[in-house]
N, C-alpha and C. Protein backbone atom coordinates (compact mmCIF):
# COMPACT_ATOMS: atom_id res chain seq x y z
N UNK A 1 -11.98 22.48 37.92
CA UNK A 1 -12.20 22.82 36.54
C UNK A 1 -12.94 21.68 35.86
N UNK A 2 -14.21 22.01 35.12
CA UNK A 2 -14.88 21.42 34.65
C UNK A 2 -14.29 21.40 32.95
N UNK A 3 -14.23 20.19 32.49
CA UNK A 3 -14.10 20.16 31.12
C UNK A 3 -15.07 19.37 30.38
N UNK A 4 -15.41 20.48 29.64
CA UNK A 4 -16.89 19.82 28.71
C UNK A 4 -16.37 18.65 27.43
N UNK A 5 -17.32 17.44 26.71
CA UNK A 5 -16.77 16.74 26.08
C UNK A 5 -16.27 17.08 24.78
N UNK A 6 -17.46 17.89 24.29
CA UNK A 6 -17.21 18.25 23.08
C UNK A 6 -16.15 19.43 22.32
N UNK A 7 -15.89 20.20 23.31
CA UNK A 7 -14.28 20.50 22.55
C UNK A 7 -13.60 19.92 22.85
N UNK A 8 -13.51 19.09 24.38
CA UNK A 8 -12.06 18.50 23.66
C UNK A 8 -12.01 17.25 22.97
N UNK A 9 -13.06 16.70 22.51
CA UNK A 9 -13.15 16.13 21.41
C UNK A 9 -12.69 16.71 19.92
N UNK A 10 -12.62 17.53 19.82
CA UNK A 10 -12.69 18.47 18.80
C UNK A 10 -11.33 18.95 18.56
N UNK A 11 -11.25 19.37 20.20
CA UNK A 11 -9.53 19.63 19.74
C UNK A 11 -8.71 18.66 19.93
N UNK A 12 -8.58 17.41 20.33
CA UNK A 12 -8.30 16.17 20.09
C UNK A 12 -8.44 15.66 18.61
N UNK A 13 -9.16 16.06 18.09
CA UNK A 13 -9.24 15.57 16.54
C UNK A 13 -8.35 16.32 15.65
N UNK A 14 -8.52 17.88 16.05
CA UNK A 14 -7.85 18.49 15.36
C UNK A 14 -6.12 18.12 15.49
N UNK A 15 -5.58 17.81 16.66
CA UNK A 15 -4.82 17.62 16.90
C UNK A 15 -3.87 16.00 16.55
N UNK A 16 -5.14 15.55 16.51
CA UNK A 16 -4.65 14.49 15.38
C UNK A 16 -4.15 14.59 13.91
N UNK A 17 -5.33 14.92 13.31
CA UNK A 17 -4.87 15.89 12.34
C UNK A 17 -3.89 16.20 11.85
N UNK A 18 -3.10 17.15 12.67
CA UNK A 18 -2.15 17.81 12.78
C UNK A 18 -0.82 17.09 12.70
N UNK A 19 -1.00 15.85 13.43
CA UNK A 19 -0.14 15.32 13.98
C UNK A 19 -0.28 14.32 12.49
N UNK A 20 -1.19 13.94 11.56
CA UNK A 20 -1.15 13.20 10.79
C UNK A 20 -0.69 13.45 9.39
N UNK A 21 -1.09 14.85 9.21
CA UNK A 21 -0.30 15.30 8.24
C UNK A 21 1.12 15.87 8.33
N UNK A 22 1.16 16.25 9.33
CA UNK A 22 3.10 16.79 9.68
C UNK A 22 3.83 15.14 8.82
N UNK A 23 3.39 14.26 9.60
CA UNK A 23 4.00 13.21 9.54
C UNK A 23 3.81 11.94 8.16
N UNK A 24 3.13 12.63 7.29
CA UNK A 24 2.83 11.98 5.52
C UNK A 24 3.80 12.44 4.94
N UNK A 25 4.27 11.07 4.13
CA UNK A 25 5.34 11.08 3.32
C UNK A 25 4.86 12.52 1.82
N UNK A 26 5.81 12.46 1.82
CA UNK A 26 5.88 14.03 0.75
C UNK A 26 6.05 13.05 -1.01
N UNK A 27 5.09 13.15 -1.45
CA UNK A 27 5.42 12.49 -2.88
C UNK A 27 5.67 13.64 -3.90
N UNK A 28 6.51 13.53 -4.43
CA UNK A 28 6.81 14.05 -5.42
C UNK A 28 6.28 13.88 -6.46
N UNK A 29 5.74 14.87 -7.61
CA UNK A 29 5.00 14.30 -8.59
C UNK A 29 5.91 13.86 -9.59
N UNK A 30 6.06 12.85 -10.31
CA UNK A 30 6.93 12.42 -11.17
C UNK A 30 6.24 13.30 -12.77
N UNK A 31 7.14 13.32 -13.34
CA UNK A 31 6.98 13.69 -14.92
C UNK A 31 6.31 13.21 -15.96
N UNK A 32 5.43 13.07 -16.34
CA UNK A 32 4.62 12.66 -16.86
C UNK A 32 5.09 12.01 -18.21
N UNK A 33 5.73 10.65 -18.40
CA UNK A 33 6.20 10.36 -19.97
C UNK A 33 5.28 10.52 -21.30
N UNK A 34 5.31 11.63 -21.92
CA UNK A 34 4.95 11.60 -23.02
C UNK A 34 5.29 10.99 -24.17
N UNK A 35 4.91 9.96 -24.67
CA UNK A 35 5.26 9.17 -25.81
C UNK A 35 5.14 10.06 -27.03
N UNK A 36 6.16 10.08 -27.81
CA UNK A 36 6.43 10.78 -29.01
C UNK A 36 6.00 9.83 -30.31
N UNK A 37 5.93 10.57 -31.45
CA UNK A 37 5.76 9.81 -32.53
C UNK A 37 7.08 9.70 -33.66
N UNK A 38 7.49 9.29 -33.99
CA UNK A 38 8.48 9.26 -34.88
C UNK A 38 8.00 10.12 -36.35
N UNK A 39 9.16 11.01 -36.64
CA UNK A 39 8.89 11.56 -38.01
C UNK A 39 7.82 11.07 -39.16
N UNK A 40 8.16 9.88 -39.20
CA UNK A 40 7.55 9.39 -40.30
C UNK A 40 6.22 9.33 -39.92
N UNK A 41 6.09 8.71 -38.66
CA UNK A 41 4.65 8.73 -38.26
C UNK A 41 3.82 9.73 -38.27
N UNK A 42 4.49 10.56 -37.93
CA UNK A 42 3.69 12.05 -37.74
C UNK A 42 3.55 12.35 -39.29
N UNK A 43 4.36 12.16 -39.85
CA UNK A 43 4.21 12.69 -41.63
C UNK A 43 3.09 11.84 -42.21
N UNK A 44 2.70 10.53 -41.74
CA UNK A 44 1.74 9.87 -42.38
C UNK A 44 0.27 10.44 -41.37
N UNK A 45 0.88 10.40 -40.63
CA UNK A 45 -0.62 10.99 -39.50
C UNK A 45 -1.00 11.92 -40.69
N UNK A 46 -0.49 12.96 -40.68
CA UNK A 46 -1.02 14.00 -41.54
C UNK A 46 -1.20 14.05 -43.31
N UNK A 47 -0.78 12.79 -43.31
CA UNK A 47 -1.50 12.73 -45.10
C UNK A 47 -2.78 11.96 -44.92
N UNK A 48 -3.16 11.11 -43.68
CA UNK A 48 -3.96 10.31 -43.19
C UNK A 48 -5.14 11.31 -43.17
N UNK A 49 -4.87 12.48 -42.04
CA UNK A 49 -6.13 13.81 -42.09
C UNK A 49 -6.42 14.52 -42.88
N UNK A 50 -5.28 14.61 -44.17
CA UNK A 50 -5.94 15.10 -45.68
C UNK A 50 -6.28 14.29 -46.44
N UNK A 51 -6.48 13.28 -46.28
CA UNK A 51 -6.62 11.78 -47.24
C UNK A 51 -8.19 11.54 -46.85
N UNK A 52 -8.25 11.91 -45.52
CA UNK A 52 -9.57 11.76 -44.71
C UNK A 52 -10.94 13.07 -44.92
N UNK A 53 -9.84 14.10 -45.05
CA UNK A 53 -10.50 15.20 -45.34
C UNK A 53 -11.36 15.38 -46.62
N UNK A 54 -10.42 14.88 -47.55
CA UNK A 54 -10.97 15.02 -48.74
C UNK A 54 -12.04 14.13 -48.95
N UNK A 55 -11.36 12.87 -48.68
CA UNK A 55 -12.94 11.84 -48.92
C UNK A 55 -14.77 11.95 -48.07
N UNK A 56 -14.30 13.06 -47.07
CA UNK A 56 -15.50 13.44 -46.34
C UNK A 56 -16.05 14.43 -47.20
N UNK A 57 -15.17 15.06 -47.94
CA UNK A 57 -15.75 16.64 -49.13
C UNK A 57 -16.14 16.02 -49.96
N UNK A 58 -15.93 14.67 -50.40
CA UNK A 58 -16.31 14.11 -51.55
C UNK A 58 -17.23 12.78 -51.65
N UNK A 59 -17.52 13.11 -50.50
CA UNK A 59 -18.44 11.89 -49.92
C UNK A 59 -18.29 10.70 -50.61
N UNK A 60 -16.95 10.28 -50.02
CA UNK A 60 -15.96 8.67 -50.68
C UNK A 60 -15.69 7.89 -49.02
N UNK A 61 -15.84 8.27 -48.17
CA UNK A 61 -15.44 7.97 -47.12
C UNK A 61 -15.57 6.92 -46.61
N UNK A 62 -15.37 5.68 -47.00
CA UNK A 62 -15.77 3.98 -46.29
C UNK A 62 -15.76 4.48 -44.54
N UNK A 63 -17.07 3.31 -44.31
CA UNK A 63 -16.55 2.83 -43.02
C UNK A 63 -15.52 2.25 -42.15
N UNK A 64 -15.08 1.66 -42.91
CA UNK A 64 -13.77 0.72 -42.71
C UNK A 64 -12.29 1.73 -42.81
N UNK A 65 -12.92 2.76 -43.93
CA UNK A 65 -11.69 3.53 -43.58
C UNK A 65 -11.50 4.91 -42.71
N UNK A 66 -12.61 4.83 -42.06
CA UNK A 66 -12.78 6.04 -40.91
C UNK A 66 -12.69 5.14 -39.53
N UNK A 67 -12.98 3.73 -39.55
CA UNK A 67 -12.66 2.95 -38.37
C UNK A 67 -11.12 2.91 -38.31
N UNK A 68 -10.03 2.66 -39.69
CA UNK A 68 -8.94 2.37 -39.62
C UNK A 68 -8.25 3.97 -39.29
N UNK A 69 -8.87 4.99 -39.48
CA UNK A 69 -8.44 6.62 -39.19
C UNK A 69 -8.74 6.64 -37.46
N UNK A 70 -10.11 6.26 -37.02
CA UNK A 70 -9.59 5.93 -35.75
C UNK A 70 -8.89 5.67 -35.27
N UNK A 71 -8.01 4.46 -35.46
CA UNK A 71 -7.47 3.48 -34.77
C UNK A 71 -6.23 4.19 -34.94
N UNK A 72 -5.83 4.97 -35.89
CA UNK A 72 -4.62 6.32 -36.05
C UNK A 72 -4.45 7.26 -35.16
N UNK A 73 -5.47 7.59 -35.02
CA UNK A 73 -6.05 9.06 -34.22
C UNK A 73 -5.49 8.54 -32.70
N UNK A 74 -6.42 7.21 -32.29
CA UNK A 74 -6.00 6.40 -30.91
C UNK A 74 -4.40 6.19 -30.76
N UNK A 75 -3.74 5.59 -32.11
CA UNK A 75 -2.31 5.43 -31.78
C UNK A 75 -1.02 6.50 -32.16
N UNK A 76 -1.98 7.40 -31.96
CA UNK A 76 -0.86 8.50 -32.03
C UNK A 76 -1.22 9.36 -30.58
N UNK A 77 -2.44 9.57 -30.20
CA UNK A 77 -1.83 9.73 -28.93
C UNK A 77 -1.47 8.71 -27.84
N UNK A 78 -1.55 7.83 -28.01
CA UNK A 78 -0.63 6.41 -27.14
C UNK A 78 0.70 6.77 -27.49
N UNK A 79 0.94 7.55 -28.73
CA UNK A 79 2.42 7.48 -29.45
C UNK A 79 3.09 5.91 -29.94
N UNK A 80 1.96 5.38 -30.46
CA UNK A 80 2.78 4.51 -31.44
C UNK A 80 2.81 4.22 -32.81
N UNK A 81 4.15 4.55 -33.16
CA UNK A 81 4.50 4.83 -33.99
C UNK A 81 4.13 3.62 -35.12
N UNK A 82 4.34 2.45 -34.53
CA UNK A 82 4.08 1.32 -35.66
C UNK A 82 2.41 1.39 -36.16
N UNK A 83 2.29 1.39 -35.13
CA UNK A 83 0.18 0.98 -35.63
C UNK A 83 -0.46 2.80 -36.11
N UNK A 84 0.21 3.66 -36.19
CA UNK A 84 -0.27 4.89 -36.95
C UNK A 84 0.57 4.31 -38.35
N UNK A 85 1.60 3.53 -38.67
CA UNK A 85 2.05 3.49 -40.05
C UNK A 85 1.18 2.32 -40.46
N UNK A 86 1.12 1.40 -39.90
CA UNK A 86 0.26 0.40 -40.20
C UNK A 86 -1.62 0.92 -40.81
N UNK A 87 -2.09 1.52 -40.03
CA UNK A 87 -3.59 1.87 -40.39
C UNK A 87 -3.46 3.59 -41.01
N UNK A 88 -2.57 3.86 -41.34
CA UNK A 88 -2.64 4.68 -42.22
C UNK A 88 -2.43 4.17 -43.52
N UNK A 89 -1.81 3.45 -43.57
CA UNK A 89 -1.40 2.63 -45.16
C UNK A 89 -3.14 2.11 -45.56
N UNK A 90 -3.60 1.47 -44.21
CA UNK A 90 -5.36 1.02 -45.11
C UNK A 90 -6.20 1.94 -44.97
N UNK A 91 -5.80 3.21 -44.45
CA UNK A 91 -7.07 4.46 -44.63
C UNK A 91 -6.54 4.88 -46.28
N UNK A 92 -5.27 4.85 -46.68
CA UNK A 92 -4.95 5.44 -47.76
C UNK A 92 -5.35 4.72 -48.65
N UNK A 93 -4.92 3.18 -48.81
CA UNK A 93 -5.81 1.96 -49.62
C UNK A 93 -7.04 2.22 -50.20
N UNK A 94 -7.78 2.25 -48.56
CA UNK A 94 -9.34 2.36 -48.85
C UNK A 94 -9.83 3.56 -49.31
N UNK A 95 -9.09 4.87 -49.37
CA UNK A 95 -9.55 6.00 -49.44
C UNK A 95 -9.03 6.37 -51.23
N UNK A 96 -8.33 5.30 -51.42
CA UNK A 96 -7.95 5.34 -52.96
C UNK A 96 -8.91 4.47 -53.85
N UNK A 97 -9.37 3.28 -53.04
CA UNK A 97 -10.48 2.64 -53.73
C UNK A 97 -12.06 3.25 -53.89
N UNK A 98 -12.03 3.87 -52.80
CA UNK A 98 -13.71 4.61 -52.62
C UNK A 98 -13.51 5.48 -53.55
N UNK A 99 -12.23 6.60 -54.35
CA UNK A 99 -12.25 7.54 -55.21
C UNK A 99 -12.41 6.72 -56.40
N UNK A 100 -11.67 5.83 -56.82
CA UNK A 100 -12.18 4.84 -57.71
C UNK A 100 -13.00 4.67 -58.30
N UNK A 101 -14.24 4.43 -56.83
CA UNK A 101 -15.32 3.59 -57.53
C UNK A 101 -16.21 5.00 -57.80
N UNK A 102 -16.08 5.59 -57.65
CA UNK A 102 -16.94 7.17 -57.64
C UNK A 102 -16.87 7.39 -59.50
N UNK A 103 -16.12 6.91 -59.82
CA UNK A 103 -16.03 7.23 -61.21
C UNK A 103 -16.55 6.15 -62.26
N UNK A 104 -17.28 4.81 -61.49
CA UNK A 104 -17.30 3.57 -61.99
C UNK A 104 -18.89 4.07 -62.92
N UNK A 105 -19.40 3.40 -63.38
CA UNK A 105 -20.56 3.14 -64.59
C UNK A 105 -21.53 3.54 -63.44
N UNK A 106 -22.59 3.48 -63.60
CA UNK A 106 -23.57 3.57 -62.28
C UNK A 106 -24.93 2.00 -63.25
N UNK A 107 -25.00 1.63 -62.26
CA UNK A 107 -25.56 0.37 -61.90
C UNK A 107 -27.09 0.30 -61.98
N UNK A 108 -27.57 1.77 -62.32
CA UNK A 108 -28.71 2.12 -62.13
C UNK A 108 -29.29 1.90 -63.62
N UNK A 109 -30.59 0.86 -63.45
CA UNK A 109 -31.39 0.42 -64.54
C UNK A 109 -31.92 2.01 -64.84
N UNK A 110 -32.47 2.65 -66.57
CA UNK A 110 -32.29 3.70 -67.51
C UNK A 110 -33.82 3.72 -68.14
């Protein structure tokens, strides 16, 4: 009996194979921790996106305070709770000063 190389190369491989996956550890997928936000956080998140909303309708919107609405947006899905209370307090700041100045004299020579 003649045996040619290339199947049993082939079925030698396969048979490795075989033999390599029977024998892989079985991982279990673990649960994925979702970080939550705390009440409060979530309650400021969302005066943060109407605070934000409005000053985009009213074209008041600082840079500084759509960078600090970022940095909200980022730490609420990280789920942290401190730095969404923290940069929501200066989107609200800044988003109270830009309405402010909207009402100021206008600067413009007459």
């Amino acid at each position: 009996m003649k045996l040619r190389p290339f199947p049993l190369a082939i079925a030698s491989l396969l048979a490795l194979f075989a033999a390599g996956c029977s024998s892989a550890p079985s991982r279990q997928a673990a649960a994925p921790v979702t970080p939550t936000l705390s009440a409060e956080a979530k309650a400021a998140l969302a005066e943060a996106d109407v605070a934000v909303k409005d000053a985009r309708a009213h074209y008041t919107l600082w840079v500084p305070a759509e960078t600090a609405y970022q940095k909200v947006l980022e730490a609420a899905k990280a789920g942290d709770s401190v730095t969404v209370l923290k940069e929501t307090k200066t989107v609200m700041e800044l988003n109270k000063l830009a309405a402010a100045q909207a009402n100021y004299r206008s600067t413009e020579m007459k």
